[in-house]
C-alpha atoms as a PDB file:
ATOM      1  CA  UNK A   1       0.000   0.000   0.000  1.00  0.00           C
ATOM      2  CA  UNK A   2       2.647   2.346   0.999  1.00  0.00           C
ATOM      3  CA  UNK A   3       4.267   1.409  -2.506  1.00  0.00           C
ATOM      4  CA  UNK A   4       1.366   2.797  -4.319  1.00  0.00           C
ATOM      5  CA  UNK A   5       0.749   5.655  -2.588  1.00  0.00           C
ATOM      6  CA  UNK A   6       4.293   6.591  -3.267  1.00  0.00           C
ATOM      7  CA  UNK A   7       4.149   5.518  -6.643  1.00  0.00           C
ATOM      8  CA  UNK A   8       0.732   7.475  -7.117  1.00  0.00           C
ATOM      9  CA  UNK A   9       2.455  10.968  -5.340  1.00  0.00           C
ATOM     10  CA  UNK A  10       5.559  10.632  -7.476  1.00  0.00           C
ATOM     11  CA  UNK A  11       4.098  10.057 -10.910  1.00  0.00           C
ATOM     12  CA  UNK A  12       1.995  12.945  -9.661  1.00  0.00           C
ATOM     13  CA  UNK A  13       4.826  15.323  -9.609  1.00  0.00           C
ATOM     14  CA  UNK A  14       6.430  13.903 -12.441  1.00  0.00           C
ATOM     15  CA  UNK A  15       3.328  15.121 -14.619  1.00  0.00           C
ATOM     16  CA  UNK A  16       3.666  18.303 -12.923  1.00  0.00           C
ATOM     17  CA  UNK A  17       6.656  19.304 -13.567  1.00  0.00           C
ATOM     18  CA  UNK A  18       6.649  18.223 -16.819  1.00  0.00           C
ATOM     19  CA  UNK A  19       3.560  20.603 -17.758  1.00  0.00           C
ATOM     20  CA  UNK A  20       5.624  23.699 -16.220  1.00  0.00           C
ATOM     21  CA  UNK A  21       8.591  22.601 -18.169  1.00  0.00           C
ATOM     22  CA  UNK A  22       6.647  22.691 -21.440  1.00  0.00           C
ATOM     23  CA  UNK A  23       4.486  26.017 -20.377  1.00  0.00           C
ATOM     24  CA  UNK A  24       8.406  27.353 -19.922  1.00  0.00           C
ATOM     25  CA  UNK A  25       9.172  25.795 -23.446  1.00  0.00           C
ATOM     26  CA  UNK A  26       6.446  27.451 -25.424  1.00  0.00           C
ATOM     27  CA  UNK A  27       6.952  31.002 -23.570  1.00  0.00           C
ATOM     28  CA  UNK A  28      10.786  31.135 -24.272  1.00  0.00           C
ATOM     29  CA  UNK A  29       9.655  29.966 -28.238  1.00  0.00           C
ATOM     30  CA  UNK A  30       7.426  32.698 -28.545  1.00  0.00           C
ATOM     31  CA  UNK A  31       9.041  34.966 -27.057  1.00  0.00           C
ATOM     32  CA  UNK A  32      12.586  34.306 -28.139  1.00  0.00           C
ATOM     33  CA  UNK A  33      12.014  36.062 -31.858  1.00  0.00           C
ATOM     34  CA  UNK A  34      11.653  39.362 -30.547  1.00  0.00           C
ATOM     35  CA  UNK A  35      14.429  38.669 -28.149  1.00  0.00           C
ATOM     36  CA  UNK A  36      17.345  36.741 -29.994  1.00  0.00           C
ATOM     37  CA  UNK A  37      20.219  39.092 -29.610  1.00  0.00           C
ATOM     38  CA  UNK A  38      19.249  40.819 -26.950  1.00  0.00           C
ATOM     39  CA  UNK A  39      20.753  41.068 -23.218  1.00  0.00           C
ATOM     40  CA  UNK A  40      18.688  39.821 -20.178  1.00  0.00           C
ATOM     41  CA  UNK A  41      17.754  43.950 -19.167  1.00  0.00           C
ATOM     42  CA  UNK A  42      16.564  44.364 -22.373  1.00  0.00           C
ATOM     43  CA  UNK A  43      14.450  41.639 -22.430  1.00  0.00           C
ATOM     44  CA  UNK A  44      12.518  42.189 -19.471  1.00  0.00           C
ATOM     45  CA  UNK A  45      12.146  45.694 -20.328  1.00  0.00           C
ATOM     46  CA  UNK A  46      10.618  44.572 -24.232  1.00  0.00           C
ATOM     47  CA  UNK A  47       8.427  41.330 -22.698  1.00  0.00           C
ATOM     48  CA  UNK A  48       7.167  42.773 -18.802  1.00  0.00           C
ATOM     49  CA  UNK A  49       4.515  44.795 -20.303  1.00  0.00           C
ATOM     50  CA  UNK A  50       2.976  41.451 -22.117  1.00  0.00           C
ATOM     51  CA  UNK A  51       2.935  39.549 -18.978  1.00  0.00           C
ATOM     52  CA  UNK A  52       0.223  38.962 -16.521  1.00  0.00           C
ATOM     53  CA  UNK A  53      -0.724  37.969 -13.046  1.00  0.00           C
ATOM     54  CA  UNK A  54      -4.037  35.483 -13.329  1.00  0.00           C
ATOM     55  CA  UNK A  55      -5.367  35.112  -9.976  1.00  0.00           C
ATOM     56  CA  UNK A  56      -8.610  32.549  -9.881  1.00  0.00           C
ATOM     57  CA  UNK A  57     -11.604  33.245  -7.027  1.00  0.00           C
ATOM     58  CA  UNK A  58     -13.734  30.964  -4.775  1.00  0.00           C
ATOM     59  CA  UNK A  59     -17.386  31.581  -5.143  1.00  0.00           C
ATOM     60  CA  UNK A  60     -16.961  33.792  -2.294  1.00  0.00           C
ATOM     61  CA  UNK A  61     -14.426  35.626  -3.385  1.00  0.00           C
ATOM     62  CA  UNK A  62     -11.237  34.515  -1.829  1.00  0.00           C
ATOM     63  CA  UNK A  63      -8.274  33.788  -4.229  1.00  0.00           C
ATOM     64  CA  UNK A  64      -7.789  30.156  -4.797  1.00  0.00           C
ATOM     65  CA  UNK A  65      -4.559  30.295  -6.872  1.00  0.00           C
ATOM     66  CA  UNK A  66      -2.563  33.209  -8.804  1.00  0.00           C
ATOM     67  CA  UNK A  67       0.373  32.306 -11.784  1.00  0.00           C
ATOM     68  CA  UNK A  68       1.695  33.852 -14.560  1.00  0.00           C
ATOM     69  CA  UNK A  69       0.609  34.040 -18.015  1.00  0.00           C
ATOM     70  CA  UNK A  70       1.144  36.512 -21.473  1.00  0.00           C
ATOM     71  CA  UNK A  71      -1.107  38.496 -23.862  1.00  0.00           C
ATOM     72  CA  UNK A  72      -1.684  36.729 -27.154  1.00  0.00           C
ATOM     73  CA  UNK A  73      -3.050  38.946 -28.903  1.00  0.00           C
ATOM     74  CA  UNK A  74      -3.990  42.638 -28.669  1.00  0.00           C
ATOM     75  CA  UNK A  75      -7.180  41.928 -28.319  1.00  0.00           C
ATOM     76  CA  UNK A  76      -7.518  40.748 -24.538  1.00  0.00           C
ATOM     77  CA  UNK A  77      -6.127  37.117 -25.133  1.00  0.00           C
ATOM     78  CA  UNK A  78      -4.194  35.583 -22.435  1.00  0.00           C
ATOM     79  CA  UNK A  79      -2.237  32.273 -22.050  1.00  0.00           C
ATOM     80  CA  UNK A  80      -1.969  31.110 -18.985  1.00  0.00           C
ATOM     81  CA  UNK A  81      -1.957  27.217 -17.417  1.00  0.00           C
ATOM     82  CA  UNK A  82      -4.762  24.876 -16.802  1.00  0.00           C
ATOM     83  CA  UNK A  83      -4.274  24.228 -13.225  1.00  0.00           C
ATOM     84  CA  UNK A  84      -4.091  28.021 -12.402  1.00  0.00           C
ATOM     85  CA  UNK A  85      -7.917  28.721 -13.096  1.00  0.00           C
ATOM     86  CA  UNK A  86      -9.393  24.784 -13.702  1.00  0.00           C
ATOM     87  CA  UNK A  87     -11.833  25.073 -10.493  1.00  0.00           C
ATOM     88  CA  UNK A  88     -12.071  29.431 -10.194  1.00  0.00           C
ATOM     89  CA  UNK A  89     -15.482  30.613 -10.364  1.00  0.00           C
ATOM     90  CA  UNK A  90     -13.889  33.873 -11.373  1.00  0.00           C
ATOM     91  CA  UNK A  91     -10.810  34.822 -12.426  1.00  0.00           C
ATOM     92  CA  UNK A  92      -9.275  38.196 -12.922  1.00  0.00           C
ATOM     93  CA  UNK A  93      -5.777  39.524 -15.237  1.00  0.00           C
ATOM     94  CA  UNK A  94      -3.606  42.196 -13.448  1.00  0.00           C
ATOM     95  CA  UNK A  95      -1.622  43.973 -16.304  1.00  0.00           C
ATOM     96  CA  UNK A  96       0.971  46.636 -13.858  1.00  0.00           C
ATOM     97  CA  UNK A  97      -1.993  48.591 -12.512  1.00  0.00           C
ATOM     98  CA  UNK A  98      -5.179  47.340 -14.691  1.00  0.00           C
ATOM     99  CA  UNK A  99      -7.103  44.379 -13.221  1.00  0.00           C
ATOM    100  CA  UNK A 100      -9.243  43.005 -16.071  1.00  0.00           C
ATOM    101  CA  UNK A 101     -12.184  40.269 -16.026  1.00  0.00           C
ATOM    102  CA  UNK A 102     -12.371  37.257 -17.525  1.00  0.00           C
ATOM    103  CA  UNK A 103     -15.100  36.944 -20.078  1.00  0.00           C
ATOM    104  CA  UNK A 104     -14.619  33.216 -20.822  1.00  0.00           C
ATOM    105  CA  UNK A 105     -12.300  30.844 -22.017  1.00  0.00           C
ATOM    106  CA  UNK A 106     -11.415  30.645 -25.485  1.00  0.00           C
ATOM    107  CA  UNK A 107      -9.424  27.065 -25.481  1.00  0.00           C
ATOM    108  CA  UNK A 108      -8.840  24.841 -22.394  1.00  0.00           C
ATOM    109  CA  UNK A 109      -6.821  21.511 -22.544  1.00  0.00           C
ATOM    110  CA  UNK A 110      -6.474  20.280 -19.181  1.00  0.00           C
ATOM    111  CA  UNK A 111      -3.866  17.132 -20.723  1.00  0.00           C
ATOM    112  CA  UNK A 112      -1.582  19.882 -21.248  1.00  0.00           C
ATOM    113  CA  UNK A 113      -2.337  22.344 -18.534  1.00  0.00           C
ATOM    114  CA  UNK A 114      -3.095  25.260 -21.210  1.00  0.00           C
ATOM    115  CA  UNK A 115      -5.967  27.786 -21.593  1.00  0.00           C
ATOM    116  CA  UNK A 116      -6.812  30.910 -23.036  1.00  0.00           C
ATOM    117  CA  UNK A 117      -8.781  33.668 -21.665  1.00  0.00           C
ATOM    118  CA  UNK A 118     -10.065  36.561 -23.286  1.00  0.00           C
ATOM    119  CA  UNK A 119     -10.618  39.433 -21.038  1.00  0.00           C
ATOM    120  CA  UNK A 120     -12.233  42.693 -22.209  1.00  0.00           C
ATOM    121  CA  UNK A 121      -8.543  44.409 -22.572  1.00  0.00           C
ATOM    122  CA  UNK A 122      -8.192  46.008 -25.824  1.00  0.00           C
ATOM    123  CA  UNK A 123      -5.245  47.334 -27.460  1.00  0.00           C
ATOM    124  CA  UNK A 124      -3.222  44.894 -25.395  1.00  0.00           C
ATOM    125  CA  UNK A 125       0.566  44.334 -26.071  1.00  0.00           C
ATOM    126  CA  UNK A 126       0.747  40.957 -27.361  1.00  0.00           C
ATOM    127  CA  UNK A 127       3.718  39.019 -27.323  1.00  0.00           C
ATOM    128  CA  UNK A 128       5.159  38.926 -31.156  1.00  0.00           C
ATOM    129  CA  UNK A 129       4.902  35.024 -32.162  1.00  0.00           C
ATOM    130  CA  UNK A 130       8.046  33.395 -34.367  1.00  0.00           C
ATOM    131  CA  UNK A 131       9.047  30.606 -36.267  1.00  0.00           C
ATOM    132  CA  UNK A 132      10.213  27.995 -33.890  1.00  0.00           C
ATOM    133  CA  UNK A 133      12.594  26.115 -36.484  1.00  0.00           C
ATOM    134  CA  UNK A 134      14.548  29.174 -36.667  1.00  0.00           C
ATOM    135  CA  UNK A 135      16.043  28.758 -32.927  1.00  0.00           C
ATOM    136  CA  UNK A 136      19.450  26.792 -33.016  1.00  0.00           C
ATOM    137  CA  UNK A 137      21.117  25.056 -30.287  1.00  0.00           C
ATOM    138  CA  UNK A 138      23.148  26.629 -28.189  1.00  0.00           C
ATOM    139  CA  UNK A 139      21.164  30.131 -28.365  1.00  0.00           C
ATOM    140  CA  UNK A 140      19.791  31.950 -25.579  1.00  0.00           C
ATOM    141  CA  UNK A 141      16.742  31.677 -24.148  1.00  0.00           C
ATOM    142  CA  UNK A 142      15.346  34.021 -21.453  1.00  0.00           C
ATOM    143  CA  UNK A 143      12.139  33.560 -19.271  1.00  0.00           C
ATOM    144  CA  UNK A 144      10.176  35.966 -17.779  1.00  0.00           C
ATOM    145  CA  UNK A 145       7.527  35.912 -15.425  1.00  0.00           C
ATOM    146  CA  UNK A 146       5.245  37.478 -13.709  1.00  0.00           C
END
């Protein structure tokens, strides 16, 4: 019994940190085109004002859970993981000083601990999207987070 329950626990975290390791993987790909020669300063000043603090609420209110996530598009979409907002019955965005509201969720995949929420922001600034087969080994990649 003890066996399993290890077993269960570890495989558990396994899957877990495998999801953040891929949520890191896509954010330095999408990022990383904008970025490619640039110095770690520079790069927080370019990507900071496309990331977001996703905090999900209780039915009464209380924050459950809060992690990062990035504007897609200028148009209020944000990227953000699965397990962040999966059981929120509300869930606000904090861009700097703005707090937006969730409208819905565009795309959810709970396998792959992704969603996408579109929030009433408009005029957003969206991370700029590249061609992943342009990144060689050896490169730099920076993260940034929220």
């Amino acid at each position: 019994m003890k066996k399993t329950v290890f077993r269960y626990y570890h495989r558990m975290f396994l899957d877990g940190l495998l999801k953040i390791i891929k949520f890191i993987l896509v954010a330095a790909v999408i990022v990383f085109p904008v970025l490619s020669s640039a110095d770690s300063g520079s790069v927080y000043k370019k990507t900071m004002g496309s990331i977001a603090v996703v905090t999900a609420y209780s039915r009464a209110g209380e924050p459950l859970t809060e992690g990062s996530g990035f504007v897609a598009s200028d148009d209020g979409a944000i990227v953000t993981n699965y397990h962040v907002v999966g059981i929120a019955k509300a869930i606000k965005v904090r861009m700097g000083s703005k707090i937006l509201d969730v409208q819905g969720v565009i795309y959810g995949d709970k396998d792959n601990d992704l969603v996408v929420l579109k929030t009433k922001g408009k005029g957003m600034p969206a991370v700029r999207f590249g061609d992943s087969d342009k990144i060689r080994q050896g490169e730099k990649v920076y993260i940034v987070s929220g």
